[in-house]
N, C-alpha and C. Protein backbone atom coordinates (compact mmCIF):
# COMPACT_ATOMS: atom_id res chain seq x y z
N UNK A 1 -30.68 -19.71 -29.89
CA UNK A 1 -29.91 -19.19 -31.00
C UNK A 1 -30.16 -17.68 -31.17
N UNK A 2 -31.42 -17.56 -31.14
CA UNK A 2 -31.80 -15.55 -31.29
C UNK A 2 -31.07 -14.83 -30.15
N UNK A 3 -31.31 -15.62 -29.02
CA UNK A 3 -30.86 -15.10 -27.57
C UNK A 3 -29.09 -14.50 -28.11
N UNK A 4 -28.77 -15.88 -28.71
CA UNK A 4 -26.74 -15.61 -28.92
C UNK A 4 -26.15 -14.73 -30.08
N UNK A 5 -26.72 -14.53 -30.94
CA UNK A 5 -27.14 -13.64 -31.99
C UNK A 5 -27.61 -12.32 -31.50
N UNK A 6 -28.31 -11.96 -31.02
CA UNK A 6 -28.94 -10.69 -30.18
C UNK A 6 -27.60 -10.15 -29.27
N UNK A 7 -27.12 -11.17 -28.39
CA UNK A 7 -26.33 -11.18 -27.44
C UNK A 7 -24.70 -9.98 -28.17
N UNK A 8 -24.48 -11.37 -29.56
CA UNK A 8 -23.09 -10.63 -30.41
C UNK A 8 -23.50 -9.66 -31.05
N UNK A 9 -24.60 -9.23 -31.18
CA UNK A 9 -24.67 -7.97 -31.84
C UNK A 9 -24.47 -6.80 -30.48
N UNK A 10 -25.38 -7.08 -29.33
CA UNK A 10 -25.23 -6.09 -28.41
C UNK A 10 -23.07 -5.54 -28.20
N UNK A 11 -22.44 -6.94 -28.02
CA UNK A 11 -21.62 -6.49 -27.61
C UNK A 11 -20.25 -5.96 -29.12
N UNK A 12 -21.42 -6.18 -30.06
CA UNK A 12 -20.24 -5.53 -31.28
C UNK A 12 -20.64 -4.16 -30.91
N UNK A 13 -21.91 -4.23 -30.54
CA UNK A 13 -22.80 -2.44 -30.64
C UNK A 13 -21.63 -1.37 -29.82
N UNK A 14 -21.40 -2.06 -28.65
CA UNK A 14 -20.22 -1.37 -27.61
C UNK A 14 -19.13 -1.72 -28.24
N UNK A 15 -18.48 -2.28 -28.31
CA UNK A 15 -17.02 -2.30 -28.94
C UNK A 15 -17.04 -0.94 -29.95
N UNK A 16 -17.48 -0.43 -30.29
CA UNK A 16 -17.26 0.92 -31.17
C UNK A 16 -17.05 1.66 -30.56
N UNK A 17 -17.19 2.22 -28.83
CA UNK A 17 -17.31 3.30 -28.11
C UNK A 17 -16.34 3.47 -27.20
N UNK A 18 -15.39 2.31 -27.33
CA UNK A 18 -14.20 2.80 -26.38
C UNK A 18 -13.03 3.36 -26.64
N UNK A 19 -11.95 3.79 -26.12
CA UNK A 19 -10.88 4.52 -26.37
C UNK A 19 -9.46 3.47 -25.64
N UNK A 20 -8.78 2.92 -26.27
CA UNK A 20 -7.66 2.63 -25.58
C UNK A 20 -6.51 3.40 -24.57
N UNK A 21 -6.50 4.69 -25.49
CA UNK A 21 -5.41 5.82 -24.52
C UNK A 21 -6.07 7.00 -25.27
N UNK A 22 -5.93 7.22 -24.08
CA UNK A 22 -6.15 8.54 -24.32
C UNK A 22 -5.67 9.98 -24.32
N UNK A 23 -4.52 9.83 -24.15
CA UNK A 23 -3.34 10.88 -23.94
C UNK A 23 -2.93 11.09 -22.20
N UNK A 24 -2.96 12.55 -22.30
CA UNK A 24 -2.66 13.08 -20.76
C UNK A 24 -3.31 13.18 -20.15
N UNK A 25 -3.30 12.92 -18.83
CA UNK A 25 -4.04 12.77 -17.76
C UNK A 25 -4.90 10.94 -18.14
N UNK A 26 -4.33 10.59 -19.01
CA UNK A 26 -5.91 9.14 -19.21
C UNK A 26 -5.03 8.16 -17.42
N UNK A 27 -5.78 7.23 -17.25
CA UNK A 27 -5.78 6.43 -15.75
C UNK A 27 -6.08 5.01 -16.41
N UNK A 28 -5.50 3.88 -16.58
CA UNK A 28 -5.54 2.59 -16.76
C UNK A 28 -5.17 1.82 -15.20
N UNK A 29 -6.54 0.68 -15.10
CA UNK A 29 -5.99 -0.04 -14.38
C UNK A 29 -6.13 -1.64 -15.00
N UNK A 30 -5.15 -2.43 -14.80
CA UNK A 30 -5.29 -3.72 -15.11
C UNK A 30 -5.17 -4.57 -14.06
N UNK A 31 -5.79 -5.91 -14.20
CA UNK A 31 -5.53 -7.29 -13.30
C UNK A 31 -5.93 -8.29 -14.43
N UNK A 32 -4.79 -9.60 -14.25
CA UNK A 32 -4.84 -10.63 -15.01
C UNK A 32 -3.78 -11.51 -14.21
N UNK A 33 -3.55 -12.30 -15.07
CA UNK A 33 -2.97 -13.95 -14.83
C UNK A 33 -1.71 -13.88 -15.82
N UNK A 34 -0.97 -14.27 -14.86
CA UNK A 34 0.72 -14.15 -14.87
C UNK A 34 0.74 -15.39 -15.26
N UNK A 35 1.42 -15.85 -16.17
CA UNK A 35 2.42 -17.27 -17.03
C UNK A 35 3.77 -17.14 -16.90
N UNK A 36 4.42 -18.22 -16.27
CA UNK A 36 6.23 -17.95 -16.32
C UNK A 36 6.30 -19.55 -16.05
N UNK A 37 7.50 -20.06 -16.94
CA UNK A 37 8.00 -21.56 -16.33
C UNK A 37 8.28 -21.50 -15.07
N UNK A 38 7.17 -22.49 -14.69
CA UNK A 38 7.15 -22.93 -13.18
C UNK A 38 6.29 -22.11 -12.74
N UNK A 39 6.02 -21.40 -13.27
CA UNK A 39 4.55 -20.51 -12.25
C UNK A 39 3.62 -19.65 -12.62
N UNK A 40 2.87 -19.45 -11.93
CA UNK A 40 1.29 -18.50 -12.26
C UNK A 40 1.00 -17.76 -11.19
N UNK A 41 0.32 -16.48 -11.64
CA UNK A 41 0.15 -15.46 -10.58
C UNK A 41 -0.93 -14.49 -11.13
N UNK A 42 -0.71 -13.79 -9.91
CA UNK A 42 -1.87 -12.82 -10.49
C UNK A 42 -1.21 -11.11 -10.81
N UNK A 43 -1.60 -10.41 -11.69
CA UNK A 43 -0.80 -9.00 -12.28
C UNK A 43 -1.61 -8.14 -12.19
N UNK A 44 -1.50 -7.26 -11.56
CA UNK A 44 -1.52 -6.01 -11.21
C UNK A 44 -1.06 -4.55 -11.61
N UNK A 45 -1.91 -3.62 -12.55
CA UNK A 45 -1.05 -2.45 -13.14
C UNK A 45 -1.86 -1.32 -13.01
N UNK A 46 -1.63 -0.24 -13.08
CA UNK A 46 -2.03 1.06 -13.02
C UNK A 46 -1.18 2.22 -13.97
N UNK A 47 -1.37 2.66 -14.94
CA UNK A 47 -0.78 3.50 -16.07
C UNK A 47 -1.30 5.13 -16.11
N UNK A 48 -0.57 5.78 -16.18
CA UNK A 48 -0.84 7.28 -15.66
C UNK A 48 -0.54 7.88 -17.38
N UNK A 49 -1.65 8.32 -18.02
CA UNK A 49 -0.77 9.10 -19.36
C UNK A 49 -0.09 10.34 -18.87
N UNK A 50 1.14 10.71 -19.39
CA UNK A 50 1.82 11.88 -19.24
C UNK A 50 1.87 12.74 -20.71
N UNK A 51 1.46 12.63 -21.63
CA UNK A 51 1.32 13.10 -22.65
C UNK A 51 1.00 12.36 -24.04
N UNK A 52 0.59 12.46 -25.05
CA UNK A 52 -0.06 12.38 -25.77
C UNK A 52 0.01 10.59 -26.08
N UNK A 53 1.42 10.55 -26.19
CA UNK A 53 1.61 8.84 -26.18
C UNK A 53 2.47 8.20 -25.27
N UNK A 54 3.16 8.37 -24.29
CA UNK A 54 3.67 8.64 -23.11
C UNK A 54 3.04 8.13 -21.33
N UNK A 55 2.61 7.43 -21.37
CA UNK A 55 2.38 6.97 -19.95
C UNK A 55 3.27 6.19 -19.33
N UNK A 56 3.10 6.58 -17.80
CA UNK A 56 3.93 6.05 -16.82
C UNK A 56 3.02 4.93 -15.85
N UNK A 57 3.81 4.18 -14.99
CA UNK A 57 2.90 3.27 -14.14
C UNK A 57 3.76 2.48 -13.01
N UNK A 58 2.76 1.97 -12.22
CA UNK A 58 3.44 0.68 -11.45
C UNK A 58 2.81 -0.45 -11.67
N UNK A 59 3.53 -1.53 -12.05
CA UNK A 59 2.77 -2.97 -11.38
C UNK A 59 3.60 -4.02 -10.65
N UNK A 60 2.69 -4.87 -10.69
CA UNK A 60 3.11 -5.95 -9.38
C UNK A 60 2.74 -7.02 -9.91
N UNK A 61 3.38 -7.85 -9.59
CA UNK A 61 3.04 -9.57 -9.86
C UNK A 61 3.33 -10.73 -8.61
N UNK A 62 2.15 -11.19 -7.86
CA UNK A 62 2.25 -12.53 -7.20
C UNK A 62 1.92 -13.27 -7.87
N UNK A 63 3.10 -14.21 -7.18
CA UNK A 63 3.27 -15.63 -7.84
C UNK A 63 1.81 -16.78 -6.79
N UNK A 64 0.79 -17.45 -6.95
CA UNK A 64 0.21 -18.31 -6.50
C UNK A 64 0.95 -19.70 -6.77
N UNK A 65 1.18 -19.92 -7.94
CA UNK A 65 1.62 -21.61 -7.44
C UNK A 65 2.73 -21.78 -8.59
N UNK A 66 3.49 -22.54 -7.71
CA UNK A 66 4.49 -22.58 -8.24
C UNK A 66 5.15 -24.64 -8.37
N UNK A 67 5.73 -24.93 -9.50
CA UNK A 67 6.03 -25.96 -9.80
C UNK A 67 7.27 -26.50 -9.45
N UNK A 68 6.93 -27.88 -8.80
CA UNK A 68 8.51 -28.33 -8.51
C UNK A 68 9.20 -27.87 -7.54
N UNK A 69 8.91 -28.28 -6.00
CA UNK A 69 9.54 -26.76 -5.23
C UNK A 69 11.14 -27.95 -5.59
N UNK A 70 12.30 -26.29 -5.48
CA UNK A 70 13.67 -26.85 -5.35
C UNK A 70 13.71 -27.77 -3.94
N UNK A 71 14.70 -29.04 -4.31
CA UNK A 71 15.23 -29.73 -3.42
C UNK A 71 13.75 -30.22 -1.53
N UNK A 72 12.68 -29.71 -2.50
CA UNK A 72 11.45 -29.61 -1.56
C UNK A 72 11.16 -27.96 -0.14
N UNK A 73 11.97 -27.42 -1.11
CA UNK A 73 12.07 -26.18 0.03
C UNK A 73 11.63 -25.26 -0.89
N UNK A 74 10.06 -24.44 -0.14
CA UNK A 74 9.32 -23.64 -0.53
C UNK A 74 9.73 -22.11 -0.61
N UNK A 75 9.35 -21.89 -1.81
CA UNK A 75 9.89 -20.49 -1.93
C UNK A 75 9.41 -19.72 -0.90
N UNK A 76 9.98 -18.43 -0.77
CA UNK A 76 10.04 -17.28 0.27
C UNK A 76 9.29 -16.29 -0.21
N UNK A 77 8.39 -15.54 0.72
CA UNK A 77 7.46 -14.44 0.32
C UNK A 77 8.62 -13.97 -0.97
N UNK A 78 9.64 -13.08 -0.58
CA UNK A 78 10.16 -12.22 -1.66
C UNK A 78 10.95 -12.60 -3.10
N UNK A 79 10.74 -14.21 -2.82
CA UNK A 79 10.62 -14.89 -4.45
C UNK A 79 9.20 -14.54 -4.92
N UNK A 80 8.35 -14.71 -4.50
CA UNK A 80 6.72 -14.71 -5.44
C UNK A 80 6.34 -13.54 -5.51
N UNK A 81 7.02 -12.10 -5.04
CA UNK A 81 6.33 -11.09 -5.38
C UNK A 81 7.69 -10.18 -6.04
N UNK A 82 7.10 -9.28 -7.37
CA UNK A 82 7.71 -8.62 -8.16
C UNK A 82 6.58 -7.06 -8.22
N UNK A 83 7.73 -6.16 -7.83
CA UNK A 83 6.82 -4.70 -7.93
C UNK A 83 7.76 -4.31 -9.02
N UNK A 84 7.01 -3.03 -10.16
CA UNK A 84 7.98 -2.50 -11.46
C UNK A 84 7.69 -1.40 -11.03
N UNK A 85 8.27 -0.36 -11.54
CA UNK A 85 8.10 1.11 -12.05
C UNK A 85 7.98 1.01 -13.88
N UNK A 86 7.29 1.44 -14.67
CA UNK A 86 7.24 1.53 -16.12
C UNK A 86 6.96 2.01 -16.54
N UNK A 87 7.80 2.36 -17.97
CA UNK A 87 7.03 3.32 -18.79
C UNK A 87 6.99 2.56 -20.35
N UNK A 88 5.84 3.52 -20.74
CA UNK A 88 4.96 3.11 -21.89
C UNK A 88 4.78 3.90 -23.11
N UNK A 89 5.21 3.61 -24.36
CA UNK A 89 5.25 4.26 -25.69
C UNK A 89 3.85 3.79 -26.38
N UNK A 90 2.59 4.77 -26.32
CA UNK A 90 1.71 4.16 -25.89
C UNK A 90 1.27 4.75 -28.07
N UNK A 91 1.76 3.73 -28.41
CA UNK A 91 1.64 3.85 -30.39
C UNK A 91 0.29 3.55 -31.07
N UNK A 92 -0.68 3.26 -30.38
CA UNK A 92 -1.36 2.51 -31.72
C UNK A 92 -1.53 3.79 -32.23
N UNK A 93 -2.41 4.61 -32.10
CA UNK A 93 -2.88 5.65 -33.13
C UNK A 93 -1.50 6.43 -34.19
N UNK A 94 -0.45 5.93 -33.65
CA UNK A 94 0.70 5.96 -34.80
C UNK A 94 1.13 4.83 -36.17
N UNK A 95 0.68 3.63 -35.32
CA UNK A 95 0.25 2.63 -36.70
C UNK A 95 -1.32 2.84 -37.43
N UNK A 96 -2.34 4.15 -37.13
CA UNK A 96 -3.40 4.48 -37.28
C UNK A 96 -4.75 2.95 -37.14
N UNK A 97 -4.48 2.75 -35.88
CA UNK A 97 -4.93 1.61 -35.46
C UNK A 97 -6.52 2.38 -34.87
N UNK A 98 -7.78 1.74 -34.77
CA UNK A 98 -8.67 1.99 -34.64
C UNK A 98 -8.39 2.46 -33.11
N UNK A 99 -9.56 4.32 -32.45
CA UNK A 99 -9.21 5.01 -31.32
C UNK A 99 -9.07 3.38 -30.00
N UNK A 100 -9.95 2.32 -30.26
CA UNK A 100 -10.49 1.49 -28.95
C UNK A 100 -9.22 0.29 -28.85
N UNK A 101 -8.01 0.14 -29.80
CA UNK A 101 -7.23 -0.65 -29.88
C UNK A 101 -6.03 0.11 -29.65
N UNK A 102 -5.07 -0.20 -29.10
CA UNK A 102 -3.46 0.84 -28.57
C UNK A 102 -2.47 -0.69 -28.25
N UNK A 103 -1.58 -0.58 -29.25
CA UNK A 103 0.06 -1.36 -28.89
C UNK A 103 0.91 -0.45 -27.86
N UNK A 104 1.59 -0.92 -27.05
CA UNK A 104 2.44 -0.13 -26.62
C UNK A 104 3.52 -0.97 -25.86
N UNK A 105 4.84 -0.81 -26.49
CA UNK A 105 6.31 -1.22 -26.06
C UNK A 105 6.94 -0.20 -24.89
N UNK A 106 7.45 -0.96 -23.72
CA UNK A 106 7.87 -0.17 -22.36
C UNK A 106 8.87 -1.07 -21.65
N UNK A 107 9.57 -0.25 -20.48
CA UNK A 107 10.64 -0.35 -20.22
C UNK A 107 9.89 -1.02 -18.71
N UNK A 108 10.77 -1.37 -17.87
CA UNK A 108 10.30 -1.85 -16.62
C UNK A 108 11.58 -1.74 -15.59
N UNK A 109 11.43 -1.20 -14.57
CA UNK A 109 12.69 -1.04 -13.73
C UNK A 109 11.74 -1.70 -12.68
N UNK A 110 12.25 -2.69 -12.16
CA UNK A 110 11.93 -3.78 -10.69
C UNK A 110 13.01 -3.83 -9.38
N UNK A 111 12.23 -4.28 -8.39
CA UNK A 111 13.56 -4.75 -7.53
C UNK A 111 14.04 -6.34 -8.20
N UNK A 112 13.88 -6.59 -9.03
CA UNK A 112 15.04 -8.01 -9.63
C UNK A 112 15.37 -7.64 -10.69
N UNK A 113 15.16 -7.00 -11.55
CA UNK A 113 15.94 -6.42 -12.94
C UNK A 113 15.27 -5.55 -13.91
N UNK A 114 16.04 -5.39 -14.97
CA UNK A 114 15.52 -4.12 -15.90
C UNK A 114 15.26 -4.98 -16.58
N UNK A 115 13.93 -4.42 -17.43
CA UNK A 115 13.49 -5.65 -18.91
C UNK A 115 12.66 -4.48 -19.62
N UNK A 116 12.17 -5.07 -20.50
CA UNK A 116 11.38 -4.80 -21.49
C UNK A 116 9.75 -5.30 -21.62
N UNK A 117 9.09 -4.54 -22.15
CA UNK A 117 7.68 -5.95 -22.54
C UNK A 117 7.11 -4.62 -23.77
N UNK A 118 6.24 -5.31 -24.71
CA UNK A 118 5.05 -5.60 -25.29
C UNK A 118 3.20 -5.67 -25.08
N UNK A 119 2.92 -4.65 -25.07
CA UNK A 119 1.60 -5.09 -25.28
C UNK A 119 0.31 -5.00 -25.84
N UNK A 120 -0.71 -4.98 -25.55
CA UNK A 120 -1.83 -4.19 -26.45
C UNK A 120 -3.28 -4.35 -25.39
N UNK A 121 -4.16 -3.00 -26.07
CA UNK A 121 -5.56 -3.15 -24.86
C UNK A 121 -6.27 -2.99 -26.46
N UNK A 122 -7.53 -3.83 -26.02
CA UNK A 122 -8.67 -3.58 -26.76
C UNK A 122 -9.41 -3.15 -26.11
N UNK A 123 -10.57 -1.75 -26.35
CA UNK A 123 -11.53 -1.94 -25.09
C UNK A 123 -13.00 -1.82 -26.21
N UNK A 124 -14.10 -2.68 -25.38
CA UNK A 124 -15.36 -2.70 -25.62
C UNK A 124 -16.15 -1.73 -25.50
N UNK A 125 -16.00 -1.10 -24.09
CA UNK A 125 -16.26 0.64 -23.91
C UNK A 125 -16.06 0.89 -23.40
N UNK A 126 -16.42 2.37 -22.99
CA UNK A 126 -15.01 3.69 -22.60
C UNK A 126 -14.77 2.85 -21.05
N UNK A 127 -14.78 2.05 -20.57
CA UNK A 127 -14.64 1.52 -19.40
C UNK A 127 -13.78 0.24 -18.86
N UNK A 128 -14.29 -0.57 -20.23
CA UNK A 128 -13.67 -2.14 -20.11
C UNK A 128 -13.28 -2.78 -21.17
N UNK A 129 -12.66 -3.30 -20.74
CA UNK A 129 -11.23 -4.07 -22.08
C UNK A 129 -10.50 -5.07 -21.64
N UNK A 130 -9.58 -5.70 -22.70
CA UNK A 130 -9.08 -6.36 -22.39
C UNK A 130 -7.40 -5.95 -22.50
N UNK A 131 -6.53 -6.56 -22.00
CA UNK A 131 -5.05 -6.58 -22.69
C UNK A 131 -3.97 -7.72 -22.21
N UNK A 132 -2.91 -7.41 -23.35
CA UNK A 132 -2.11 -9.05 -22.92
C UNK A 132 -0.97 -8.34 -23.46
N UNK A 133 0.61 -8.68 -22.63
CA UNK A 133 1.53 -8.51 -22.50
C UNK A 133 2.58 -9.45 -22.28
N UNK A 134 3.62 -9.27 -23.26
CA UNK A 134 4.73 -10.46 -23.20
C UNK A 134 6.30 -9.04 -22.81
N UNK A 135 7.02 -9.78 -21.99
CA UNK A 135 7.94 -9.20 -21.52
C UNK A 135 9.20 -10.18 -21.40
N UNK A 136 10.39 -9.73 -20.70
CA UNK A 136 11.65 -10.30 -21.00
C UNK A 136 12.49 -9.33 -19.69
N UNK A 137 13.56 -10.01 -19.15
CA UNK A 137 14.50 -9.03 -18.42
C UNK A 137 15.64 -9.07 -19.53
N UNK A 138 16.12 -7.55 -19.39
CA UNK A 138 17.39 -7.75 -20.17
C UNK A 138 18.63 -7.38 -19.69
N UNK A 139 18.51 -6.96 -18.02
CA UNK A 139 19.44 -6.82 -17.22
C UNK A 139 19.24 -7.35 -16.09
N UNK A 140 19.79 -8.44 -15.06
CA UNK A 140 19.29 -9.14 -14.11
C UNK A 140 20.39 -8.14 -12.76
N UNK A 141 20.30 -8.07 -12.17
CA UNK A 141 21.00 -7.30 -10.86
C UNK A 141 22.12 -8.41 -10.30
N UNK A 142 21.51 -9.77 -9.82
CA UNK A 142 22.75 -10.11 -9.60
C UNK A 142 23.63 -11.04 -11.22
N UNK A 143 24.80 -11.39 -10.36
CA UNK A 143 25.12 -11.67 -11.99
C UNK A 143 25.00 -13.09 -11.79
N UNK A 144 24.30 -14.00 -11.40
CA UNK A 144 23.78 -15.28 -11.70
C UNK A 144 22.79 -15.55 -10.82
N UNK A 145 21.68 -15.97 -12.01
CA UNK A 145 19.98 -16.02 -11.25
C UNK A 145 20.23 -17.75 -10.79
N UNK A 146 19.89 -18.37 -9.93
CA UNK A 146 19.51 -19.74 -9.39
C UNK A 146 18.44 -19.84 -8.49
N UNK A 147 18.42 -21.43 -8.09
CA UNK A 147 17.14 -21.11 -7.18
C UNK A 147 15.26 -20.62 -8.05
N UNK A 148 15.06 -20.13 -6.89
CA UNK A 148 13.93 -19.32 -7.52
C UNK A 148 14.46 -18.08 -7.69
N UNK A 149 15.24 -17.62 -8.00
CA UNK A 149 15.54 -16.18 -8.62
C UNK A 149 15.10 -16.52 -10.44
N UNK A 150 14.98 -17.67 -10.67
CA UNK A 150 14.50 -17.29 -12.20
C UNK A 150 12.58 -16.80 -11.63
N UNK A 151 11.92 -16.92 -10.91
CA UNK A 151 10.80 -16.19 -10.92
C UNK A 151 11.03 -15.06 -10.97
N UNK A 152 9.94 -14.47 -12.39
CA UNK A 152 10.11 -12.64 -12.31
C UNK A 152 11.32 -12.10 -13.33
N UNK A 153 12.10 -13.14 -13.36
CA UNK A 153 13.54 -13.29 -14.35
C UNK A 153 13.76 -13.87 -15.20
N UNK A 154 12.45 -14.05 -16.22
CA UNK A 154 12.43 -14.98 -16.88
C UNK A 154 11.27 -14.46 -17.79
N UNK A 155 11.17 -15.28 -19.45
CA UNK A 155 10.09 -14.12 -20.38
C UNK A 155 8.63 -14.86 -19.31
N UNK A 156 8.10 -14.16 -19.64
CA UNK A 156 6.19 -13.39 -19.34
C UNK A 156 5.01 -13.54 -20.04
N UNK A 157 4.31 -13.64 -19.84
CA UNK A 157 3.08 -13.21 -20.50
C UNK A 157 1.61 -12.96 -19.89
N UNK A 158 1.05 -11.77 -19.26
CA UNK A 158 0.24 -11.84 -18.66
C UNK A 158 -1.36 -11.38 -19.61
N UNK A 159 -2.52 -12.10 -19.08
CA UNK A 159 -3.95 -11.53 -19.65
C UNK A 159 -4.49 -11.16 -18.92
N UNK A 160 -5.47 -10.34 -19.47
CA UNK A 160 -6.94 -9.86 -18.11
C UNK A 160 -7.25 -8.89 -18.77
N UNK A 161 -8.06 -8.22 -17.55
CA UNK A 161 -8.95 -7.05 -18.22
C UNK A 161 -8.13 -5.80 -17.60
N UNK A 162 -8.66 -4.58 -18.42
CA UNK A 162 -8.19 -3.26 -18.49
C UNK A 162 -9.40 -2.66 -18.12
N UNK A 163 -8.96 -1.35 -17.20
CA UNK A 163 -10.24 -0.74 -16.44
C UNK A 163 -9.94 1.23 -16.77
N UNK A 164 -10.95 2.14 -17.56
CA UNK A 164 -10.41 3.04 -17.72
C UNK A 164 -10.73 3.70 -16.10
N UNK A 165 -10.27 4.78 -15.43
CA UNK A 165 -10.50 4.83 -14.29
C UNK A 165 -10.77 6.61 -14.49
């Protein structure tokens, strides 16, 4: 019991010392676990600040397993993988949210469609954190998704950790 007690105090002690964004020039990297009907994967991001609330990025999402193959025919490498270009309205310190907590709503341009997402980082310290993101497409490229084209085309939600770099 002292051990687990000792333990939550150490890691409240750090949670005071980190920074979520940090303006220009800040470097985010993330990896977590992709959620979509019918499948799970792993997510991949990297966020570049370009100014004060303003960052840019790429990520990626493989799909690992997937539910129900159609008609028993396994999806194709370029169903399970999704690369974005994105950008990021990086707000918390505009809702005057504590420096180690940051919301930020962004756009996503992919090779399968344009969408939107949601998200937020907490970090523990200036190093490591967490964050979780829910997203949506709101323009699909072709004009009817079937098949496995709903992977990647469909709402989101990924978790994991955040790495300041």
């Amino acid at each position: 019991m002292k051990k687990s007690i000792a333990l939550a105090f150490i890691c409240f002690g750090l949670s005071g010392y980190g920074q979520a964004f940090r303006g220009k020039k800040d470097l985010k990297f993330q990896v977590g676990f992709n959620m979509q009907k019918q499948a799970n994967g792993i997510h991949v991001s990297v966020d570049k600040g370009l100014a004060e609330n303003i960052s840019v990025g790429i990520a990626s999402t493989y799909l690992l397993s997937t539910d129900n193959y159609l008609g028993g025919k396994k999806p194709n490498a370029e169903d399970l993988v999704d690369v974005k270009a994105r950008f990021n309205a990086n707000i918390g310190d505009v809702f005057g949210l504590k420096p180690k907590i940051d919301v930020y709503p962004g756009l996503d341009l992919s090779f399968k469609n344009f969408g939107g997402h949601l998200g937020f980082r907490w970090f523990f310290s200036n190093g490591f954190g967490l964050y979780g993101e829910a997203g949506l497409p709101i323009k699909y490229y072709k004009r009817t998704v079937e098949d496995y084209g709903y992977f990647h085309n469909q709402f989101y939600v990924n978790v994991g950790t955040s790495f300041n770099l």
